[in-house]
C-alpha atoms as a PDB file:
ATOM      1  CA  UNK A   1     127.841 100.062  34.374  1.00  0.00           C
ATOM      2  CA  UNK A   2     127.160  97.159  31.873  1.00  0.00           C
ATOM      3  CA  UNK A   3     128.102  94.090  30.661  1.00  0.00           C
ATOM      4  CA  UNK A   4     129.769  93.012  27.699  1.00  0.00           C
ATOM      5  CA  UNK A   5     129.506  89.892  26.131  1.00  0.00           C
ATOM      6  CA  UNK A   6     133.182  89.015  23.830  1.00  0.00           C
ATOM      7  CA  UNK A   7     131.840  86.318  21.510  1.00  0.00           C
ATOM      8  CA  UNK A   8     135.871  85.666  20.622  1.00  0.00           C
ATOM      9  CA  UNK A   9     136.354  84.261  24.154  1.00  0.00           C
ATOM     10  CA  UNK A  10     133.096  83.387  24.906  1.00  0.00           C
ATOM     11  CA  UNK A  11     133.598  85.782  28.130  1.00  0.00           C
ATOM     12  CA  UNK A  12     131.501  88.522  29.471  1.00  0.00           C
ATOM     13  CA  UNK A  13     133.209  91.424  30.757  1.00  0.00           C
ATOM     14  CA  UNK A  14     131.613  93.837  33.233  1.00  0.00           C
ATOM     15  CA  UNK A  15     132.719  97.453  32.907  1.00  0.00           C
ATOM     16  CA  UNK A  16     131.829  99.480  36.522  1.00  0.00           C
ATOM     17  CA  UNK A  17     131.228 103.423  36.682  1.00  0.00           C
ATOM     18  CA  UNK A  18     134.885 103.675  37.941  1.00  0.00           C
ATOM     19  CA  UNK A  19     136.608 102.483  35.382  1.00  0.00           C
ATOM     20  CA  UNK A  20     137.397  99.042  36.573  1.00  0.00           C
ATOM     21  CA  UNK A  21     136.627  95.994  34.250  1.00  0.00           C
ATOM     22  CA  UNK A  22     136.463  92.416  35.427  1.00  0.00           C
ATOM     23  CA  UNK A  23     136.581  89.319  33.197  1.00  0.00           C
ATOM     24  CA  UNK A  24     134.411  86.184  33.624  1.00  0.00           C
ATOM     25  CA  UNK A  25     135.835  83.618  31.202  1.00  0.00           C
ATOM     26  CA  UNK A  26     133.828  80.728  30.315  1.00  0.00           C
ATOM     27  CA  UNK A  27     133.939  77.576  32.494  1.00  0.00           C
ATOM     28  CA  UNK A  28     133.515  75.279  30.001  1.00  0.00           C
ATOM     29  CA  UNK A  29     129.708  73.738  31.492  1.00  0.00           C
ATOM     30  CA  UNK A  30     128.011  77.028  29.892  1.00  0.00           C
ATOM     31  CA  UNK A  31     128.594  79.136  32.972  1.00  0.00           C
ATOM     32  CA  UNK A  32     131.479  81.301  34.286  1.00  0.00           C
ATOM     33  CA  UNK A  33     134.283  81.305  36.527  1.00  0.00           C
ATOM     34  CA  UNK A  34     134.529  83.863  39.142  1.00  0.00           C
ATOM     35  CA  UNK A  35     136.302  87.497  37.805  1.00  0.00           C
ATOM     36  CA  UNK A  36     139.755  87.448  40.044  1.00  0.00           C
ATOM     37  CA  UNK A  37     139.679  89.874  42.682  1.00  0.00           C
ATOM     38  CA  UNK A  38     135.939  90.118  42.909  1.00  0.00           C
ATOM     39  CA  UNK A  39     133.781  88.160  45.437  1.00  0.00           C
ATOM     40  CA  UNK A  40     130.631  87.524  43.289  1.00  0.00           C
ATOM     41  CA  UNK A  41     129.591  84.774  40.546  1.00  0.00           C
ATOM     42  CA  UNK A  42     128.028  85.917  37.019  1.00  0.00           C
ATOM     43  CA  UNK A  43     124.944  83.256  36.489  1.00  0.00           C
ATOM     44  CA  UNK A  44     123.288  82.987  32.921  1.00  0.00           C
ATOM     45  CA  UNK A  45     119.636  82.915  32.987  1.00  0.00           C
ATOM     46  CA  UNK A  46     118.031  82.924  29.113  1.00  0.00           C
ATOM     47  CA  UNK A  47     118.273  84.848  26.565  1.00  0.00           C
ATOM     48  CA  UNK A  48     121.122  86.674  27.346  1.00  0.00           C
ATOM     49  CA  UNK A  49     119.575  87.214  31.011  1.00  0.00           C
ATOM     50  CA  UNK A  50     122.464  87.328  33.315  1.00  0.00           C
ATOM     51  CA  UNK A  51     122.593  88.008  37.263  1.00  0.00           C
ATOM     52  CA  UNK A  52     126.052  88.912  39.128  1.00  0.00           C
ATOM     53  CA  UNK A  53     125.375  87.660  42.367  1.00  0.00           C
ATOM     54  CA  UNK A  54     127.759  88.571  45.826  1.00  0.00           C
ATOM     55  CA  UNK A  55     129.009  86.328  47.633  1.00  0.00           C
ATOM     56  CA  UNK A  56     129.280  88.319  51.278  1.00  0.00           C
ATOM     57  CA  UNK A  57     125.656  90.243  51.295  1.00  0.00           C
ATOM     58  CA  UNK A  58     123.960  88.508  49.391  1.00  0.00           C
ATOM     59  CA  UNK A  59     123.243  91.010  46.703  1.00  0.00           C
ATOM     60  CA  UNK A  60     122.014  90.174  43.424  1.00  0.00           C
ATOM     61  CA  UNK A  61     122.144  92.291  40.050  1.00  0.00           C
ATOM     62  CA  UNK A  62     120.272  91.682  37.196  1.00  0.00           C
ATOM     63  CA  UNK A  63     121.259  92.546  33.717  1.00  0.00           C
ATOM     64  CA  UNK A  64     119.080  92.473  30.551  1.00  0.00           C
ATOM     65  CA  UNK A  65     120.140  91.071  27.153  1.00  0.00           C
ATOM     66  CA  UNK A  66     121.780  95.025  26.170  1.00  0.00           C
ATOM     67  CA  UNK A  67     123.924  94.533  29.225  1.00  0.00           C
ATOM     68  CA  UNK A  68     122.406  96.682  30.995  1.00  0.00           C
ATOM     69  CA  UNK A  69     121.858  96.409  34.823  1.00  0.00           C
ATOM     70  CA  UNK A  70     118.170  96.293  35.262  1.00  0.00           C
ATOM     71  CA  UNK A  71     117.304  95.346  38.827  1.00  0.00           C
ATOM     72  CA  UNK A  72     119.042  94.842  42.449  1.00  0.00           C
ATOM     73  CA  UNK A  73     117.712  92.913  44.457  1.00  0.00           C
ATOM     74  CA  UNK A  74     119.278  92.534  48.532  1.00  0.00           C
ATOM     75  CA  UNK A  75     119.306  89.275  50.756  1.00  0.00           C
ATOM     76  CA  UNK A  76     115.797  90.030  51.897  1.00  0.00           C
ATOM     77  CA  UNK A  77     114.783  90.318  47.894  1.00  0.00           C
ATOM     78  CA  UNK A  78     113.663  93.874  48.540  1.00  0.00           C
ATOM     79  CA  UNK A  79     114.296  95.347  44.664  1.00  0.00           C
ATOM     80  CA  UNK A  80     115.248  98.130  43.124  1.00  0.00           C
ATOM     81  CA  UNK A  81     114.108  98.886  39.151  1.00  0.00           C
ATOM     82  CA  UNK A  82     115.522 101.124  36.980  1.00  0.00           C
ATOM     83  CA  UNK A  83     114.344 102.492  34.010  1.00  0.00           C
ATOM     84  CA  UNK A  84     116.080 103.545  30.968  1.00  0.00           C
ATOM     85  CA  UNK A  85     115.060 105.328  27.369  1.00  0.00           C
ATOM     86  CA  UNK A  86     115.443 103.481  24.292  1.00  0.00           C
ATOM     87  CA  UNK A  87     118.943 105.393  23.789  1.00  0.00           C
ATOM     88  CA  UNK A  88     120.241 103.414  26.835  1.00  0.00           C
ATOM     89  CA  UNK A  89     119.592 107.136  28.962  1.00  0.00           C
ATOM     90  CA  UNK A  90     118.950 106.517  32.928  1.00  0.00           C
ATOM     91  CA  UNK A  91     115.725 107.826  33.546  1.00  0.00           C
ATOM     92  CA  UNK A  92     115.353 106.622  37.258  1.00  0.00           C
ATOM     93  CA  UNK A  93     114.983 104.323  39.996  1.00  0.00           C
ATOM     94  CA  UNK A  94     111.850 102.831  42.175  1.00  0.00           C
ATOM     95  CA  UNK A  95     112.375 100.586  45.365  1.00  0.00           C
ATOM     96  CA  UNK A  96     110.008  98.208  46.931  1.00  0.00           C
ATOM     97  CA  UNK A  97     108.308 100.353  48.640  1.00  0.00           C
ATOM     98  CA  UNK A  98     106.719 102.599  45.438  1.00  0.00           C
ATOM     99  CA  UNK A  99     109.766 105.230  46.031  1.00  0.00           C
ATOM    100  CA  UNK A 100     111.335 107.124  43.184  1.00  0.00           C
ATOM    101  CA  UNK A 101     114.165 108.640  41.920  1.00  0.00           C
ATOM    102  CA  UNK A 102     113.993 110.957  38.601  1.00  0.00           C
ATOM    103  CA  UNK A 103     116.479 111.827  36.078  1.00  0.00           C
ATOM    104  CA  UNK A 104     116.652 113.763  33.237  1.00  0.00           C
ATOM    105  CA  UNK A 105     119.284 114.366  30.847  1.00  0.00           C
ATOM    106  CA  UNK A 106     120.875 117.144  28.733  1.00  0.00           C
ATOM    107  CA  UNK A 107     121.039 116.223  24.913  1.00  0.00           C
ATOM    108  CA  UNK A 108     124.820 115.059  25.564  1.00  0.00           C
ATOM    109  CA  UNK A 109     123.205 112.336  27.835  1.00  0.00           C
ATOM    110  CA  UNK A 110     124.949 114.389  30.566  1.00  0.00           C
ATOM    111  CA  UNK A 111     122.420 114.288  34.177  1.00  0.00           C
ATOM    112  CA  UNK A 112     121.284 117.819  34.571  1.00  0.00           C
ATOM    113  CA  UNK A 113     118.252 116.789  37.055  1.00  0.00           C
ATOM    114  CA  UNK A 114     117.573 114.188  39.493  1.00  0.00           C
ATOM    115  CA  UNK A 115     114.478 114.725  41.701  1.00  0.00           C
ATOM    116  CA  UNK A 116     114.071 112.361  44.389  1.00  0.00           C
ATOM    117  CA  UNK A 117     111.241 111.496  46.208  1.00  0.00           C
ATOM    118  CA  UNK A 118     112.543 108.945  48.978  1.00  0.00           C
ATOM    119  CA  UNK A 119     112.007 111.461  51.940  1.00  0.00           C
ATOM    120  CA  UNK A 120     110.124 110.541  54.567  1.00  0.00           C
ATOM    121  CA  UNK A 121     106.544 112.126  54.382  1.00  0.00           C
ATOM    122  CA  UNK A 122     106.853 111.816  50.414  1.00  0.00           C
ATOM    123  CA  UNK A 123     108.740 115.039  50.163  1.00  0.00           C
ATOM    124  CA  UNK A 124     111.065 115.797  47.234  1.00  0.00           C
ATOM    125  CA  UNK A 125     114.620 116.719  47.086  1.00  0.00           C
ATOM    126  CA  UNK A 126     115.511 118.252  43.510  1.00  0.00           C
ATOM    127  CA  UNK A 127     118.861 118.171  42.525  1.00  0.00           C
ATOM    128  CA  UNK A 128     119.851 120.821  39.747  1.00  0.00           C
ATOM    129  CA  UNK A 129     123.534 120.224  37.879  1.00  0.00           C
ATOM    130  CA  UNK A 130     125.485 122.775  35.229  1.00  0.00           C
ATOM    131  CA  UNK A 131     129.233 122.523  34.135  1.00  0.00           C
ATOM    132  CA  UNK A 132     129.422 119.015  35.873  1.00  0.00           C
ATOM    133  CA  UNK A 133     128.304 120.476  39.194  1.00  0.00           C
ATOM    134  CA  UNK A 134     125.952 120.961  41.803  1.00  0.00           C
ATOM    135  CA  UNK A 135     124.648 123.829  40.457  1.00  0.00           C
ATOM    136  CA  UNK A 136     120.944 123.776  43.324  1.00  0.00           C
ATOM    137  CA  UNK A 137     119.982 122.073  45.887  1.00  0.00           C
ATOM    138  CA  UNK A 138     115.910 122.524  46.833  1.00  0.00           C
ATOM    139  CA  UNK A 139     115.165 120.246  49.373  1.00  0.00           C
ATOM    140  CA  UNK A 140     111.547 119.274  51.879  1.00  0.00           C
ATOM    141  CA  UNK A 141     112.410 121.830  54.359  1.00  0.00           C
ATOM    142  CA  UNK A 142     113.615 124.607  51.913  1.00  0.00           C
ATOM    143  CA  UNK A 143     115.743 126.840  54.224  1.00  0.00           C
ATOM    144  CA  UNK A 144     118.838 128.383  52.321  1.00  0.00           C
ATOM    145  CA  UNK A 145     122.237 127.534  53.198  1.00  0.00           C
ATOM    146  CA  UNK A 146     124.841 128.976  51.721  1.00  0.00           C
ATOM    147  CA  UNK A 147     127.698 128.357  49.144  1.00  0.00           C
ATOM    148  CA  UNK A 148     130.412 129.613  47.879  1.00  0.00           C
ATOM    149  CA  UNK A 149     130.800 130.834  45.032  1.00  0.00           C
ATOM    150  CA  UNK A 150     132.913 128.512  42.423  1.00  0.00           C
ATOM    151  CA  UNK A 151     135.051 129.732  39.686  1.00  0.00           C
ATOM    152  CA  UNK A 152     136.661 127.562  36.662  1.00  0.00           C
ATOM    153  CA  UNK A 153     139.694 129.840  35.453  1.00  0.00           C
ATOM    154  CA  UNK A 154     141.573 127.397  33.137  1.00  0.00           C
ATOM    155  CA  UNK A 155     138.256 127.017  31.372  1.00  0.00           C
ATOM    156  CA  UNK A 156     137.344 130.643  31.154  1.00  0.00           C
ATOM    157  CA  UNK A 157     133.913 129.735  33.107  1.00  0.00           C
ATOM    158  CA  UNK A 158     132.391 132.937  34.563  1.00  0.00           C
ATOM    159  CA  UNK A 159     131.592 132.423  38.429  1.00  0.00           C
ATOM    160  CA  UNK A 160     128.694 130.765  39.364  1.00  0.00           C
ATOM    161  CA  UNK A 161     126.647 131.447  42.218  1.00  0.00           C
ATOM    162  CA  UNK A 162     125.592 127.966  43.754  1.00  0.00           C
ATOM    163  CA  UNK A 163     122.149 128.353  45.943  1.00  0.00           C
ATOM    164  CA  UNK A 164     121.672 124.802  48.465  1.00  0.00           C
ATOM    165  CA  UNK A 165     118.663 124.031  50.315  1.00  0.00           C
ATOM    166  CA  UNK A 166     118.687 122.630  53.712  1.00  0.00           C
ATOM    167  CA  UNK A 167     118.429 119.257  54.000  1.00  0.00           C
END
């Protein structure tokens, strides 16, 4: 998810996870118009600051000067931070309360971990993907459950066992 700033219409664009793009053209005062179809109002802060803010919950998201989304912050202003490598790579999440998430990626960029510490008690769930899937699940309590097995003919993909962890 980012935004993208068209200096031949002197729009931004915001392009979601799920393919979806929505177009704020410029309102002529240095601000935008509302996208069509969306319920939420893109407001420039400086240097190329921006935050999309909803109209029904109150939910704001901030985006940095690359476009990319930065911070969310809910009605009550509790926040969320993410974090990012130089290359633009996710590399996790914290919330108000000191919480994480944790993400590492494959050299394609691709997630291949995500370890998440927001259990109660501070436990961690890990989180292990391979061949765009679940691959293992290892979570606080750490009692087996099991999966079937998953085969990908059309791609010649041997079987692959898939282990989860009770959550």
């Amino acid at each position: 998810m980012y935004l993208d700033d068209l200096s031949t219409t002197g729009g931004i664009t915001l392009n979601l996870p799920t393919g979806l793009k929505a177009y704020f053209a410029p309102d002529g005062s240095g601000g935008f118009k509302d996208a069509p179809s969306l319920d939420v109002t893109l407001l420039p802060l400086n240097a190329g600051v921006y935050i999309l803010q909803f109209h029904q919950s109150g939910e704001r998201w901030l985006f940095n000067q690359w476009g990319t989304r930065y911070e969310v912050l809910d009605k009550n202003n509790n926040l969320i931070d993410y974090d990012y490598l130089d290359n633009g790579d996710w590399t996790g999440a914290t919330d108000t309360q000191g919480r994480t998430v944790s993400v590492t990626q494959d050299s394609n960029h691709q997630v291949n971990k995500i370890v998440d510490n927001t259990a109660v008690g501070g436990k961690t769930r890990t989180i292990t993907y391979g061949y765009a899937r679940i691959m293992q699940i290892i979570s606080p309590r750490a009692q087996p459950v099991p999966v079937p097995t998953r085969v990908n003919q059309r791609r010649g993909v041997p079987p692959t066992p898939m282990m989860a962890m009770e959550t």
